[in-house]
N, C-alpha and C. Protein backbone atom coordinates (compact mmCIF):
# COMPACT_ATOMS: atom_id res chain seq x y z
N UNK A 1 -13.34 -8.89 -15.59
CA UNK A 1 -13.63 -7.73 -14.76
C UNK A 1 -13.68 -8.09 -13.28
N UNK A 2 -13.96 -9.03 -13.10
CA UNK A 2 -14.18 -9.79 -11.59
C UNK A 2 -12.79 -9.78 -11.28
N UNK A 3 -11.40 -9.71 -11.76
CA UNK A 3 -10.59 -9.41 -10.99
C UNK A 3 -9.91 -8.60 -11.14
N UNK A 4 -10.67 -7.55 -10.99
CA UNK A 4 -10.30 -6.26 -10.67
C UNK A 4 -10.64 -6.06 -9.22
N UNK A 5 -9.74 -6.27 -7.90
CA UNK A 5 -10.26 -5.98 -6.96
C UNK A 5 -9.22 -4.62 -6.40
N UNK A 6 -9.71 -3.71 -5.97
CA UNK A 6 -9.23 -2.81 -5.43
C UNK A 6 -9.14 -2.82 -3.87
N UNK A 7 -7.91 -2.35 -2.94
CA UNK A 7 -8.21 -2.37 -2.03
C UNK A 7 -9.21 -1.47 -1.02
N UNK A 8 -9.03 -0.28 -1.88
CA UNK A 8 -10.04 0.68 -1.20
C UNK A 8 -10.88 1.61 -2.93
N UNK A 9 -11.54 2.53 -2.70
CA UNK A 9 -12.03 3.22 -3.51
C UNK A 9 -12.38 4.44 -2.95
N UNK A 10 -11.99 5.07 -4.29
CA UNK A 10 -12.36 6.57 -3.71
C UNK A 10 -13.47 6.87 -5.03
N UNK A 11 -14.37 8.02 -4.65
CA UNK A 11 -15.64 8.06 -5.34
C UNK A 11 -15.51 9.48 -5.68
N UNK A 12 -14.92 9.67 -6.85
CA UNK A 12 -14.38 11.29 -7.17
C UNK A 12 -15.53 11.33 -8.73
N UNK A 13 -16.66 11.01 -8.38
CA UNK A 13 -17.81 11.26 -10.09
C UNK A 13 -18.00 12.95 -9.33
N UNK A 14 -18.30 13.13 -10.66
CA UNK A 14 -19.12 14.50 -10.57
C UNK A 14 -17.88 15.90 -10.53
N UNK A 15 -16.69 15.44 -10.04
CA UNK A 15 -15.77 16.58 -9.44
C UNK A 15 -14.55 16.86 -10.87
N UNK A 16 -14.59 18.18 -10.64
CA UNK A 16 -13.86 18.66 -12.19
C UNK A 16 -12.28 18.83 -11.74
N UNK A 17 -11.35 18.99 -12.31
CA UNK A 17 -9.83 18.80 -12.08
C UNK A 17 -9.74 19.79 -11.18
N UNK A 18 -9.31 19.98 -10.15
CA UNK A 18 -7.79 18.88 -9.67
C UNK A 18 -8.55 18.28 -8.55
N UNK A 19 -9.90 18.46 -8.16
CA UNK A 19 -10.44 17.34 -6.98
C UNK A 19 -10.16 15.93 -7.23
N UNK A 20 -10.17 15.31 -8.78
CA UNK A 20 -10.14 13.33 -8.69
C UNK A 20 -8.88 13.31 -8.21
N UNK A 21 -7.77 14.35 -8.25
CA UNK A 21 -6.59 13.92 -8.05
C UNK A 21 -5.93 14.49 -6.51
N UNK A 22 -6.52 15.33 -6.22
CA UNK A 22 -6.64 15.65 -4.28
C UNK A 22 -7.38 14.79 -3.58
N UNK A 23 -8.12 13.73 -4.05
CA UNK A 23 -8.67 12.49 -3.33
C UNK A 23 -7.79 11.19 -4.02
N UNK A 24 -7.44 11.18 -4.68
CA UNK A 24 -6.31 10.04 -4.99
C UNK A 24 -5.20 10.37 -4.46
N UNK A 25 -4.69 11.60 -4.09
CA UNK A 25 -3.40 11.42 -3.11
C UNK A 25 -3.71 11.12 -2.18
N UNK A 26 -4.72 11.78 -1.34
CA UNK A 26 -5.27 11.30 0.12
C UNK A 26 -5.33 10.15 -0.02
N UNK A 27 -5.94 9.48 -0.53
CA UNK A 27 -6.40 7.64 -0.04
C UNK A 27 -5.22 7.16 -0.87
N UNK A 28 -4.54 7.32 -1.37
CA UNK A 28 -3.13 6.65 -1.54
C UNK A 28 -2.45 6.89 -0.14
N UNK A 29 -2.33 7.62 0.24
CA UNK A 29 -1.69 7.91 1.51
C UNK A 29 -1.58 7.18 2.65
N UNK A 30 -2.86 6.61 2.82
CA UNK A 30 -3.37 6.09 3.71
C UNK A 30 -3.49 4.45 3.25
N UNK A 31 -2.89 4.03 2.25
CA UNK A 31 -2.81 2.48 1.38
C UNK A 31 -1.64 2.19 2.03
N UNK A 32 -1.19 0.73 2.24
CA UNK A 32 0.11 -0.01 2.34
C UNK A 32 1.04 -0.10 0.89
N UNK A 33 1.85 0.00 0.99
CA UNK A 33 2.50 -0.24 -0.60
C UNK A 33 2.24 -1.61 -0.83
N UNK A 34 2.18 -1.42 -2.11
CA UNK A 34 1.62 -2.43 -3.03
C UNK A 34 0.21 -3.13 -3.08
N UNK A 35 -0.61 -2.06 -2.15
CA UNK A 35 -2.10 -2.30 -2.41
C UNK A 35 -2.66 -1.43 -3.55
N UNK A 36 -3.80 -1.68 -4.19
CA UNK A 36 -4.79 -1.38 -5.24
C UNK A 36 -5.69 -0.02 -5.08
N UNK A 37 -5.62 1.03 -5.66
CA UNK A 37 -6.50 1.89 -5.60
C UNK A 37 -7.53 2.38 -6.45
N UNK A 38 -8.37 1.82 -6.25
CA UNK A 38 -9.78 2.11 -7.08
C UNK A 38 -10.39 3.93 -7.70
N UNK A 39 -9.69 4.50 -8.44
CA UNK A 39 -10.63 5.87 -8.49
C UNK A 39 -12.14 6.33 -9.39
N UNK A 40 -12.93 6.10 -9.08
CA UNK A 40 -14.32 6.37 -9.86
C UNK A 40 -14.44 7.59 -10.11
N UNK A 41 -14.20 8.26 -11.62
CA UNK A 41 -14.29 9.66 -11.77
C UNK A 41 -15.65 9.86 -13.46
N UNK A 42 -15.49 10.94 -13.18
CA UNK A 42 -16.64 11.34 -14.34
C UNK A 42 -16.19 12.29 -15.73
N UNK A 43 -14.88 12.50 -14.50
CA UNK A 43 -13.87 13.97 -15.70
C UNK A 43 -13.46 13.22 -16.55
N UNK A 44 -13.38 13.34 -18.48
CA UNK A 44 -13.46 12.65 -19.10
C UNK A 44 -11.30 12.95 -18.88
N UNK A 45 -10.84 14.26 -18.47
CA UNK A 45 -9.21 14.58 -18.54
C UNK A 45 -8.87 13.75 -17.44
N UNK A 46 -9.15 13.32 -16.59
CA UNK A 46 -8.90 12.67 -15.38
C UNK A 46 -7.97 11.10 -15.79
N UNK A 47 -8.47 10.85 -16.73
CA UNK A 47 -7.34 9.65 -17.34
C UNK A 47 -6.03 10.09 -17.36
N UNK A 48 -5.74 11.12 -18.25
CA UNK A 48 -4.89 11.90 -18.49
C UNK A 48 -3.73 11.94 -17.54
N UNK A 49 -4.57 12.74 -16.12
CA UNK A 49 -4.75 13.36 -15.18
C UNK A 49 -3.99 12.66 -14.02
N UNK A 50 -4.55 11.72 -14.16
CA UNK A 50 -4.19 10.49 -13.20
C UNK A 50 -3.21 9.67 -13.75
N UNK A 51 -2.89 9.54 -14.15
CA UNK A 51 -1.97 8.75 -15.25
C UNK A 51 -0.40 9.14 -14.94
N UNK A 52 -0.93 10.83 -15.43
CA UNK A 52 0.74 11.21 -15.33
C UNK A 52 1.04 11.84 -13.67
N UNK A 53 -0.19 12.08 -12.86
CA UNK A 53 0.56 12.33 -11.63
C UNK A 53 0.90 10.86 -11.30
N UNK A 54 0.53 9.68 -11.00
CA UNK A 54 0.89 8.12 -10.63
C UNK A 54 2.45 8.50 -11.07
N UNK A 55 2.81 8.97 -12.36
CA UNK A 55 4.11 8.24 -13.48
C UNK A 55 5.01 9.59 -11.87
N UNK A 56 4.65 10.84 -12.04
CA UNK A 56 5.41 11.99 -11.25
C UNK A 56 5.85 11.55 -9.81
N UNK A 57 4.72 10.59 -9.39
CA UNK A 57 4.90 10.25 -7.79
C UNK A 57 5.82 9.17 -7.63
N UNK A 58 5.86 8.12 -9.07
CA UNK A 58 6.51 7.02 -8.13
C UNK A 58 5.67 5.82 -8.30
N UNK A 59 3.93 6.24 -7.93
CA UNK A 59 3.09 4.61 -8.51
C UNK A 59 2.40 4.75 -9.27
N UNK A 60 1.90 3.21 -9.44
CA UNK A 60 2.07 2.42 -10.71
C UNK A 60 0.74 2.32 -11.30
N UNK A 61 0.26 3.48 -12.55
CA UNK A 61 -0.57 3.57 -13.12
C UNK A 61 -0.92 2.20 -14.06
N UNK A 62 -2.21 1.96 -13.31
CA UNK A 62 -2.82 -0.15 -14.28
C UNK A 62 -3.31 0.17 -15.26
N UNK A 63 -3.85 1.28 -14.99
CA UNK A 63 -5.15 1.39 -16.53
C UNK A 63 -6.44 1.58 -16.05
N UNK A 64 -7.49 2.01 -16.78
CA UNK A 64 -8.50 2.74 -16.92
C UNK A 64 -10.08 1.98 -17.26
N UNK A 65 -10.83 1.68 -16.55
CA UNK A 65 -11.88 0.85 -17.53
C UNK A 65 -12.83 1.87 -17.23
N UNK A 66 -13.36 1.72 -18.79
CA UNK A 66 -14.87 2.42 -18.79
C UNK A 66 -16.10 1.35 -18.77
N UNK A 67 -16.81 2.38 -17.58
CA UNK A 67 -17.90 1.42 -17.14
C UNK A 67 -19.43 2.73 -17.50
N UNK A 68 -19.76 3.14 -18.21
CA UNK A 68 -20.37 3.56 -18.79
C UNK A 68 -19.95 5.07 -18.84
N UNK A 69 -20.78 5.96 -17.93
CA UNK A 69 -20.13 7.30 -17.80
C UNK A 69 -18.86 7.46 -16.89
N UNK A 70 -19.02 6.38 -16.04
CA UNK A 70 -17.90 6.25 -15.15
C UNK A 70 -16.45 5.44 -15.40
N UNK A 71 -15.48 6.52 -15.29
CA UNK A 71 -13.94 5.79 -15.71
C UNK A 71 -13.69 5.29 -14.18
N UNK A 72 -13.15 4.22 -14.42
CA UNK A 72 -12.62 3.30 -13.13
C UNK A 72 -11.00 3.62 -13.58
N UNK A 73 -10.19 4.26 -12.05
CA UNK A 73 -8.69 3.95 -12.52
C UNK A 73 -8.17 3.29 -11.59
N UNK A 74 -7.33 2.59 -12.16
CA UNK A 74 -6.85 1.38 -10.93
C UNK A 74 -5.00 1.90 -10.93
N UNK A 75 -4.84 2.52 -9.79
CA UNK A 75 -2.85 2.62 -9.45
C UNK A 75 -2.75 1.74 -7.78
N UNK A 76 -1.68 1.31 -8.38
CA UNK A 76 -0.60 0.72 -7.41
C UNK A 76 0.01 1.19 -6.44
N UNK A 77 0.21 1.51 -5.06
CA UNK A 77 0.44 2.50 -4.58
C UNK A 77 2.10 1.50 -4.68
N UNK A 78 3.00 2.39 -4.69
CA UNK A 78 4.32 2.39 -4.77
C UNK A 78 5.31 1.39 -3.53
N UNK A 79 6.40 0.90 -3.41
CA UNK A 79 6.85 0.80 -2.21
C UNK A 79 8.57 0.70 -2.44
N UNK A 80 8.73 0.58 -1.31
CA UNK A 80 10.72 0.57 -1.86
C UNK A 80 11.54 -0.82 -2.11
N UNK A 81 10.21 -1.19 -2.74
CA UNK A 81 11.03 -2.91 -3.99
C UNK A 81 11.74 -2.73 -4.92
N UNK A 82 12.00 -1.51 -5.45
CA UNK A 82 13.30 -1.09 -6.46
C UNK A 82 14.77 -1.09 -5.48
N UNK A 83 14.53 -1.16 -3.92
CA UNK A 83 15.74 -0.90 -3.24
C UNK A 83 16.01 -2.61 -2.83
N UNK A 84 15.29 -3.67 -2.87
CA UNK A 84 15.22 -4.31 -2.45
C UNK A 84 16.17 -5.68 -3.19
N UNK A 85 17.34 -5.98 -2.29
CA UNK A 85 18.68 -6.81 -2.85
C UNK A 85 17.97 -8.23 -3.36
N UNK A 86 18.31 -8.44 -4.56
CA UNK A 86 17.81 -9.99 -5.37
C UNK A 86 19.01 -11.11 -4.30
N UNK A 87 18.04 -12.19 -4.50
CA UNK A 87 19.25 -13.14 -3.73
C UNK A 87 18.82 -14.09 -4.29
N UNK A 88 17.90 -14.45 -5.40
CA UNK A 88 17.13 -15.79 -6.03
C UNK A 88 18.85 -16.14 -7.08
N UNK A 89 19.15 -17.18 -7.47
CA UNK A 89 20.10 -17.12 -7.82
C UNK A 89 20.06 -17.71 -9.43
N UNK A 90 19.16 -18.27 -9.70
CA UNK A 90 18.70 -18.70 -11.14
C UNK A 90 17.89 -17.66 -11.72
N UNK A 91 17.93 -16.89 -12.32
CA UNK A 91 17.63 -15.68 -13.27
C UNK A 91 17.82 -15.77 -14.76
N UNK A 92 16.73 -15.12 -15.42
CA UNK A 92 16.78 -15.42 -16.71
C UNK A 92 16.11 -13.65 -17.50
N UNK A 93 16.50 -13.27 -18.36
CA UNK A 93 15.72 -12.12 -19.27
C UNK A 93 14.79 -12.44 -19.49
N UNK A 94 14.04 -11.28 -19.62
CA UNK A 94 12.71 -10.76 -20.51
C UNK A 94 12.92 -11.61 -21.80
N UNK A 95 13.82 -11.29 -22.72
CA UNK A 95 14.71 -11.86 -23.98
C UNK A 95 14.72 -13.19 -23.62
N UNK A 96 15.28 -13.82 -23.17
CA UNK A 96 15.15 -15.03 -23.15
C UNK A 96 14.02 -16.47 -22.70
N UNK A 97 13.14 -15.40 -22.14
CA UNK A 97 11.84 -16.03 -21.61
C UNK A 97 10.97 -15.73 -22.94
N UNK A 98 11.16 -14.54 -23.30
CA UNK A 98 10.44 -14.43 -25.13
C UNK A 98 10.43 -15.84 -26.02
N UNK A 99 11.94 -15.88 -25.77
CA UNK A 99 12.60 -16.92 -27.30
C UNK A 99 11.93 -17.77 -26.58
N UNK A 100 11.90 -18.73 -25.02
CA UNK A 100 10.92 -20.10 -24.98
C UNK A 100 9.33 -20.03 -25.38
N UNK A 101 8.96 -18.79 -24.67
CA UNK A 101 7.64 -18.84 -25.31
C UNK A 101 7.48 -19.14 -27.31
N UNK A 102 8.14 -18.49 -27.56
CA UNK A 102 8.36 -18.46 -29.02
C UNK A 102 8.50 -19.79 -29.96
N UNK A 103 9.37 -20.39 -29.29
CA UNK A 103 10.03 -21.58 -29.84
C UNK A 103 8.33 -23.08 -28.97
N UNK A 104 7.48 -22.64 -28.39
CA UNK A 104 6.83 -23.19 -27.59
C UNK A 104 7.55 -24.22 -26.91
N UNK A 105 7.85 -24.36 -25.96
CA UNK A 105 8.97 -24.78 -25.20
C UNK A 105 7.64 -25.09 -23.96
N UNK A 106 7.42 -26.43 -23.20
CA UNK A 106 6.75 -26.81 -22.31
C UNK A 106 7.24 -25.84 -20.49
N UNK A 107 6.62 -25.25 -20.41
CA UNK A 107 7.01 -24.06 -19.54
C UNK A 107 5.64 -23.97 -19.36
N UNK A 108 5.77 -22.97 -17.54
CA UNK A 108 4.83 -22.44 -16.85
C UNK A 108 5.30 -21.08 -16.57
N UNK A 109 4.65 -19.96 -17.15
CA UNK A 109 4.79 -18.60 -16.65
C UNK A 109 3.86 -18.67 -15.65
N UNK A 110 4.36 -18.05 -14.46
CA UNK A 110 3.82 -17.76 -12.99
C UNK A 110 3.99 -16.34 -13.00
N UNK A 111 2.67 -15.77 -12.86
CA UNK A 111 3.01 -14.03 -12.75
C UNK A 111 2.46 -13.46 -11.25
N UNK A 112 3.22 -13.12 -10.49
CA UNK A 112 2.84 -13.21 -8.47
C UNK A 112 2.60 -11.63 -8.42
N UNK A 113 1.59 -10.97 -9.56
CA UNK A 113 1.93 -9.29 -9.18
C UNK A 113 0.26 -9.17 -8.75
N UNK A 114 -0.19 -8.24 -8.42
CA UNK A 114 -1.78 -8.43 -7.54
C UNK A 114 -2.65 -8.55 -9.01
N UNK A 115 -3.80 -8.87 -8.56
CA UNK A 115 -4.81 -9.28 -9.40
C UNK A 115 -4.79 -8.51 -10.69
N UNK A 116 -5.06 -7.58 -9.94
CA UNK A 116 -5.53 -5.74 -10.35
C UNK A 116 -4.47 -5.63 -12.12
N UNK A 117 -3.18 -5.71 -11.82
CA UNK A 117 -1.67 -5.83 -12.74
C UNK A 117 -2.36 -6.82 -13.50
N UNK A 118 -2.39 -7.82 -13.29
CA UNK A 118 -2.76 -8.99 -14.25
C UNK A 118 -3.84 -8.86 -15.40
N UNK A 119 -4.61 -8.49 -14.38
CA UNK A 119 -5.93 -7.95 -15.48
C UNK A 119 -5.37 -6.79 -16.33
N UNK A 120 -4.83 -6.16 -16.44
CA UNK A 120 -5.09 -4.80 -17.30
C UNK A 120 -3.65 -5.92 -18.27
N UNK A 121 -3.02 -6.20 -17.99
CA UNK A 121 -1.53 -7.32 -19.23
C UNK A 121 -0.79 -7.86 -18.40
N UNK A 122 -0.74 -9.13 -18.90
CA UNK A 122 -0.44 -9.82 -19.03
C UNK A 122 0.21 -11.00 -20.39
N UNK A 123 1.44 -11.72 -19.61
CA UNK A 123 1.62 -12.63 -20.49
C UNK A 123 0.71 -13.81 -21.28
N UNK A 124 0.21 -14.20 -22.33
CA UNK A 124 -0.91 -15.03 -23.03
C UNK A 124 -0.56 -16.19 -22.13
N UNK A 125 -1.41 -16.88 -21.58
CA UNK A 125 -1.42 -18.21 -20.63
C UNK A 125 -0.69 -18.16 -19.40
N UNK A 126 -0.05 -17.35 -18.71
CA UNK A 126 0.57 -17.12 -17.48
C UNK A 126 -0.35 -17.16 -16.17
N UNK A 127 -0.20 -18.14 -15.68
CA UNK A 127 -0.83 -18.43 -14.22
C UNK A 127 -0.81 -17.02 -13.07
N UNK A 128 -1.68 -16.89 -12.41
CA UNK A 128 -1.92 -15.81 -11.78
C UNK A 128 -2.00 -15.94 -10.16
N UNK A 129 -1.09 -16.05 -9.96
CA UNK A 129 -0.99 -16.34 -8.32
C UNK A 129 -0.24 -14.68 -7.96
N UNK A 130 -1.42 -13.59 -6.97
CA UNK A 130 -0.30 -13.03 -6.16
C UNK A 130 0.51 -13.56 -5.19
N UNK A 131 1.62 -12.39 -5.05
CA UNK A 131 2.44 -13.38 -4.26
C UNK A 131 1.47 -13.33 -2.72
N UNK A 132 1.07 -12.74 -2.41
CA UNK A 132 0.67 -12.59 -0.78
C UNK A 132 -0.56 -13.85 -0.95
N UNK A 133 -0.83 -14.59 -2.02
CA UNK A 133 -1.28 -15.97 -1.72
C UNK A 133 -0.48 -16.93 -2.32
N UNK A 134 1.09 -17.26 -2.28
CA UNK A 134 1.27 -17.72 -2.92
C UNK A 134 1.61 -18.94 -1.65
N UNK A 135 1.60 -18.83 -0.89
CA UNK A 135 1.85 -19.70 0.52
C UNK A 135 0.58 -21.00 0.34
N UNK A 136 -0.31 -20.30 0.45
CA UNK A 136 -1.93 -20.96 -0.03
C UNK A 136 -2.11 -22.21 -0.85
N UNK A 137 -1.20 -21.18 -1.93
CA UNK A 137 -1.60 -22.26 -3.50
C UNK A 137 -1.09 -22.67 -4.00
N UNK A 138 0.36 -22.99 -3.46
CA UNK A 138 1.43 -23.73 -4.16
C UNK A 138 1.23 -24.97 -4.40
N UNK A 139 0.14 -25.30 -3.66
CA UNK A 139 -0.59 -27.03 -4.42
C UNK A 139 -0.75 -27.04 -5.89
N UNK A 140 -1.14 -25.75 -6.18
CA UNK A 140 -1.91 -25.41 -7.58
C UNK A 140 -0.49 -25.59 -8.60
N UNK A 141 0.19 -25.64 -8.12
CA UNK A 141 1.44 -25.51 -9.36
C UNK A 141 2.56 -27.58 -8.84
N UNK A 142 3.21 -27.76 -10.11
CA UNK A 142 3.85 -29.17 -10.37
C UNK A 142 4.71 -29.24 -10.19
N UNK A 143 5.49 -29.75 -9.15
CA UNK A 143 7.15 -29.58 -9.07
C UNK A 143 7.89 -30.09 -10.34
N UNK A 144 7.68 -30.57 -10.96
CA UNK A 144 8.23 -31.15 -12.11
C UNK A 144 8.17 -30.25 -13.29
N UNK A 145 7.13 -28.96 -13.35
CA UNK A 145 7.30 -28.33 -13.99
C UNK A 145 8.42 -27.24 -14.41
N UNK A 146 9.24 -26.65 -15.58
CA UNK A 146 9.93 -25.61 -15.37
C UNK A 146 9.17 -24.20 -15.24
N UNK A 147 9.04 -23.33 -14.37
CA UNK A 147 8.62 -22.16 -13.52
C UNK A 147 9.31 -21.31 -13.47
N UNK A 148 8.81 -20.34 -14.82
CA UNK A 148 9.28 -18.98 -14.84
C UNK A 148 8.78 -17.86 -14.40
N UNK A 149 8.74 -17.36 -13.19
CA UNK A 149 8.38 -16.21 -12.40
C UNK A 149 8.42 -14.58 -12.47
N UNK A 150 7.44 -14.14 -12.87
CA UNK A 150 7.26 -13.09 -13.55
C UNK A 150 6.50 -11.97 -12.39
N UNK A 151 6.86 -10.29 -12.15
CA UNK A 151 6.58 -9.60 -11.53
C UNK A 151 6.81 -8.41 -12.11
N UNK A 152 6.35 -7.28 -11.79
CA UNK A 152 6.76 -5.58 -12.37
C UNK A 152 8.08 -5.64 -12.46
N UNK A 153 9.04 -5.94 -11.43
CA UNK A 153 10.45 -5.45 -11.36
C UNK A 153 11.61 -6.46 -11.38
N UNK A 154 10.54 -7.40 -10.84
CA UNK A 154 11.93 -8.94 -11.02
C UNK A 154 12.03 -9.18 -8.89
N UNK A 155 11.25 -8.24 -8.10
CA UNK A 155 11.80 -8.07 -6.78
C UNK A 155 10.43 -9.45 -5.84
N UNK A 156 9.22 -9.24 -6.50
CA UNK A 156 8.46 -9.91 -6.23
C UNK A 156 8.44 -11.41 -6.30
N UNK A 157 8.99 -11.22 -7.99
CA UNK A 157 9.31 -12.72 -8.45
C UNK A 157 9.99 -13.47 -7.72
N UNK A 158 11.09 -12.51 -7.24
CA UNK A 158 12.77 -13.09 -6.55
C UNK A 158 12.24 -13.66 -5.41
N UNK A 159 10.96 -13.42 -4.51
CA UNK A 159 10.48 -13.66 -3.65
C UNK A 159 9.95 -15.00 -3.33
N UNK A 160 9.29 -15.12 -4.64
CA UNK A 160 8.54 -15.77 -5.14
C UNK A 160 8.85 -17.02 -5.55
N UNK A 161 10.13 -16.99 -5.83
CA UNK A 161 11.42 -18.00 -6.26
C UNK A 161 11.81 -19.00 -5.10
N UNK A 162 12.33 -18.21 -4.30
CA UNK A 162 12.74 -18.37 -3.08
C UNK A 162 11.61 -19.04 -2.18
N UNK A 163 10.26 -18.48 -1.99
CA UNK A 163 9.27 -19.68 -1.62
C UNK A 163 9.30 -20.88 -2.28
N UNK A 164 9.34 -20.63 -3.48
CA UNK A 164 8.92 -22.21 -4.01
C UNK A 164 10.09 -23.11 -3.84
N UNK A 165 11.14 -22.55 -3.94
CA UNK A 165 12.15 -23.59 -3.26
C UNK A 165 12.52 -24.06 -2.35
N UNK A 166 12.06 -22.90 -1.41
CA UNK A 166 11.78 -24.14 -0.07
C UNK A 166 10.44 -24.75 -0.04
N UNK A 167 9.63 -25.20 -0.73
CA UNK A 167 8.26 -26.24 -0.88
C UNK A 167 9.37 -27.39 -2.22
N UNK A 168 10.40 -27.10 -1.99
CA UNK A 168 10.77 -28.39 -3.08
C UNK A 168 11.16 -28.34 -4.37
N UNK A 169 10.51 -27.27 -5.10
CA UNK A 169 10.62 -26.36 -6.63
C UNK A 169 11.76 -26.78 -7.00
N UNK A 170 12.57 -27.20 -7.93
CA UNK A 170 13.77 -26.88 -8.67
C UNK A 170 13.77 -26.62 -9.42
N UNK A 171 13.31 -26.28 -10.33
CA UNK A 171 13.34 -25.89 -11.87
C UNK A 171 12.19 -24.33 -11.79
N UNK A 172 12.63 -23.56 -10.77
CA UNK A 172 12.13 -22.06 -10.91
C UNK A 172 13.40 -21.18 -11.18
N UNK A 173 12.72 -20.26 -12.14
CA UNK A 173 13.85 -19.22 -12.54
C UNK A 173 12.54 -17.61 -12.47
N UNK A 174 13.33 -16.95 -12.40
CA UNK A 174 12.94 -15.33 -11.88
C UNK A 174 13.66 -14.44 -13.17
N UNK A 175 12.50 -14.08 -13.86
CA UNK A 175 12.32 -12.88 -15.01
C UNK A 175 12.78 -11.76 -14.61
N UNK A 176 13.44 -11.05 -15.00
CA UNK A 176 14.13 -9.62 -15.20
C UNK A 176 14.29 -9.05 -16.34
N UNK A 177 13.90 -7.97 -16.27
CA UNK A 177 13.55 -6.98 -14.74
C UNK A 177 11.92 -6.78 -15.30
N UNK A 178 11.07 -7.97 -15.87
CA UNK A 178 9.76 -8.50 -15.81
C UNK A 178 8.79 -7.13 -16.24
N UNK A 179 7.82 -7.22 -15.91
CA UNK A 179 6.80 -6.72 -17.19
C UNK A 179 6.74 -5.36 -16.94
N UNK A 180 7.35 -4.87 -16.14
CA UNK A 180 7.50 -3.14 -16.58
C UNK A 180 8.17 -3.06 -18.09
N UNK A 181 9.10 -3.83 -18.27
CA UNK A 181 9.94 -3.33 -19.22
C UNK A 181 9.34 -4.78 -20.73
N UNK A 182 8.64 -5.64 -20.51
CA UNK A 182 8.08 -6.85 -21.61
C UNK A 182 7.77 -6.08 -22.86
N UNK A 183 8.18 -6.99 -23.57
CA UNK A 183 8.18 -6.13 -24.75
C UNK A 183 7.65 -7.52 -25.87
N UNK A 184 7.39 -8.43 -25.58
CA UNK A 184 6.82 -9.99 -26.15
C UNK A 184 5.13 -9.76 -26.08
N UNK A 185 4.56 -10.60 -26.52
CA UNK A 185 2.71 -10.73 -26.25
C UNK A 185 2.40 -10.44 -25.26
N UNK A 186 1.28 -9.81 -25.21
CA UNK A 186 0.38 -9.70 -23.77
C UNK A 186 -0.99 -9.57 -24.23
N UNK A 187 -1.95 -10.20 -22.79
CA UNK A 187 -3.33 -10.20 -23.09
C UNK A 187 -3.77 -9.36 -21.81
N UNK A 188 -5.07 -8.94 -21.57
CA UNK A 188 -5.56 -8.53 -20.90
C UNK A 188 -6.37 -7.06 -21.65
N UNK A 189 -6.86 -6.10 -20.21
CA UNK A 189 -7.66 -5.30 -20.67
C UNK A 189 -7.21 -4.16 -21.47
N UNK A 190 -7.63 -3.94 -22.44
CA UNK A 190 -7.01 -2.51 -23.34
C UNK A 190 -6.85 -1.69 -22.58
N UNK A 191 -5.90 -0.71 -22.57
CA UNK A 191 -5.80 0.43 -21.52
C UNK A 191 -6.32 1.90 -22.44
């Protein structure tokens, strides 16, 4: 639960439909893409609610924790990384990153998507570096290791790729088109 960090929060308890979701557009509005939005609501439809306006707009519904009477919803505010040209040049499938995990194959899944993503699923044992610290902590990872780079779309990863190879990396490859579409194990919070 501790990494669940949101960048902002909006405090929509008490308010019956369509207020949780006229204060989640506003303070989405006002988010950078690809920051975290915290909504604290009390409406038990507001899951619902919130869920499918995120899917209508564009961002990226995480999931829902219940914290007693209060539902916590955590979305992604959106940005234009679906437009954004891959140039990492070692690429590998969803499918084919399955079969190593499978076959247990000595590998490092690196997943660079914000905290927030990680927590609600994730791949079973996948290292958790966002990318906006990945400058930081590239101590934390083995050049000698093989480094499979995992993100929502494959655009982050590609990013992500591309840092580590200029710190020296050779043996990084970039997942596509990564855990929007994973269809192998995952751990994290029930949604």
């Amino acid at each position: 639960m501790k990494n669940l960090k949101a960048n902002v929060t909006v405090d929509a308890k008490g308010l019956a439909c369509p207020m949780p979701i006229v204060k989640t557009k506003k303070a989405i509005n006002e988010l950078e893409a690809g920051q975290v939005l915290e909504v604290q609501a009390t409406d038990k439809g507001s899951k619902v609610d919130i869920k499918a306006w995120a899917e209508s707009t564009g961002h990226q519904y995480l999931g829902t924790v219940e914290d007693g009477e209060v539902l916590k919803h955590f979305l992604r505010k959106s940005s234009n990384e679906e437009t954004i040209e891959r140039k990492y040049p070692n690429v590998i499938t969803n499918e084919e990153l399955e079969k190593k995990l499978e076959a247990n194959e000595t590998i490092v899944v690196l997943d660079v998507r914000e905290a927030a993503e990680y927590a609600f699923t994730h791949i079973p044992n996948a290292i958790s570096i966002p990318l906006g610290e990945l400058e930081q902590r590239v101590h934390e990872l083995n050049k000698d290791d093989e480094i499979y780079i995992v993100c929502r779309t494959g655009n982050r990863s590609d990013l992500a790729a591309q840092k580590l190879t200029e710190h020296g990396f050779t043996k990084v490859y970039n997942v596509v088109p990564g855990m929007s579409q994973w269809t192998g194990m995952t751990s994290g919070i029930n949604r």
